[in-house]
Structures are given as C-alpha cells and as structure tokens.
C-alpha atoms as a PDB file:
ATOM      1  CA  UNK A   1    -248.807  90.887  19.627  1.00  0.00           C
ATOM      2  CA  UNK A   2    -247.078  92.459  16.839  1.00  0.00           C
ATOM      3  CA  UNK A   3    -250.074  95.914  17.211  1.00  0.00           C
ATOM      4  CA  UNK A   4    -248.645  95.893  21.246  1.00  0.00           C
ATOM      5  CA  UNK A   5    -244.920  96.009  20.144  1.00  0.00           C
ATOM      6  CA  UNK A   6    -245.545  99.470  17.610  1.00  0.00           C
ATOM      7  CA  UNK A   7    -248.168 101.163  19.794  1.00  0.00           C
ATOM      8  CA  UNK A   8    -245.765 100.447  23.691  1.00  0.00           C
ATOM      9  CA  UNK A   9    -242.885 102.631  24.152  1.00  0.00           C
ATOM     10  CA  UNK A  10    -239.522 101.292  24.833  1.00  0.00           C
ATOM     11  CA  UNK A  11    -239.359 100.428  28.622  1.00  0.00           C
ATOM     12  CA  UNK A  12    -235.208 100.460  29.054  1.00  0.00           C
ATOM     13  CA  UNK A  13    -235.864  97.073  30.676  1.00  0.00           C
ATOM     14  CA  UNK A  14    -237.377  98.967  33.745  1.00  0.00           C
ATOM     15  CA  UNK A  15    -240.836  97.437  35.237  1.00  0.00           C
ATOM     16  CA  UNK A  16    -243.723  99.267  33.941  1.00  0.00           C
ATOM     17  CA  UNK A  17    -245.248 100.928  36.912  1.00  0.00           C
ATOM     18  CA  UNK A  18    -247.897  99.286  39.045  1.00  0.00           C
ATOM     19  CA  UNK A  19    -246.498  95.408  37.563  1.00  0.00           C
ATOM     20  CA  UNK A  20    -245.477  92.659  39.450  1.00  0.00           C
ATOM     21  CA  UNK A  21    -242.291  91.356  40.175  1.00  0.00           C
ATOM     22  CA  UNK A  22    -241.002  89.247  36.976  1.00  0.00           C
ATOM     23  CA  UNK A  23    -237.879  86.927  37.503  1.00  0.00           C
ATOM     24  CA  UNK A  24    -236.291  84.596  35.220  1.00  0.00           C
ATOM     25  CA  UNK A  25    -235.715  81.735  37.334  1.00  0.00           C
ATOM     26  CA  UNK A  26    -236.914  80.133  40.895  1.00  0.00           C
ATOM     27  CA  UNK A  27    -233.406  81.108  42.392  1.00  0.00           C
ATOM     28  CA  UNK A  28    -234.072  84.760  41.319  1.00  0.00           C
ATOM     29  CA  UNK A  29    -237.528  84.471  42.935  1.00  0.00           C
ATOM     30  CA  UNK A  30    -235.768  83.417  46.365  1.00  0.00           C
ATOM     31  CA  UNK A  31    -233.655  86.212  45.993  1.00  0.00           C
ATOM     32  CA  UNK A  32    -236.693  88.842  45.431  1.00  0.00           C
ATOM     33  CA  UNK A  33    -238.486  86.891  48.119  1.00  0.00           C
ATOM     34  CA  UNK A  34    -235.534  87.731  50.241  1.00  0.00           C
ATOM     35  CA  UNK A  35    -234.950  91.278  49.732  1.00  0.00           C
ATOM     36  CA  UNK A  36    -238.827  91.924  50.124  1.00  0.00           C
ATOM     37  CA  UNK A  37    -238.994  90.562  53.635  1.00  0.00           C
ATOM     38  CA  UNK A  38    -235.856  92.622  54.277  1.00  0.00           C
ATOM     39  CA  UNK A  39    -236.963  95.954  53.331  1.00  0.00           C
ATOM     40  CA  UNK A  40    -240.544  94.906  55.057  1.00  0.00           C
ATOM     41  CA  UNK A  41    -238.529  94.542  58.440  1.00  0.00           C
ATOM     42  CA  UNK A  42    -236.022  97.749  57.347  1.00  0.00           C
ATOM     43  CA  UNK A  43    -239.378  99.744  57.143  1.00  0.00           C
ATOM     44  CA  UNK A  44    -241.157  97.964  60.615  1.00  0.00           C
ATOM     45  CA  UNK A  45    -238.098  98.957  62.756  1.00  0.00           C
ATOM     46  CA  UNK A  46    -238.104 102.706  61.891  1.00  0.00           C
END
C-alpha cells in the first residue's frame, strides 16, 4: 500500500472516475439508493 499512496495523485476527496459509489454507513447507502432512483425517474420522464 505504501508504493499506491506515492505513485496516486491526490483525489480532493472526489470519486476517481469510472468507481463505484462508496458510503460510510448503511443510512448513507439509503440515501444514495434514494437519489439514484430519483434521477433514474428525473431522466425517464423527459
């Protein structure tokens, strides 16, 4: 681990592109959960 952490870039705590979600807690997941199926319908009723 320590040859990832010199040879990655800083990230600014944004998700590296193409990743998966990553929460910190099953309420957070709900939350995600909940906001994906929302912008799923947002983007079925245009």
């Amino acid at each position: 681990m320590a040859v990832t952490n010199f040879t990655l870039r800083e990230t600014a705590r944004k998700p590296l592109s193409g990743s998966a979600p990553a929460v910190a807690s099953e309420v957070e997941a709900h939350k995600l959960i909940n906001t994906l199926r929302q912008q799923r319908k947002d983007i079925a009723a245009k």
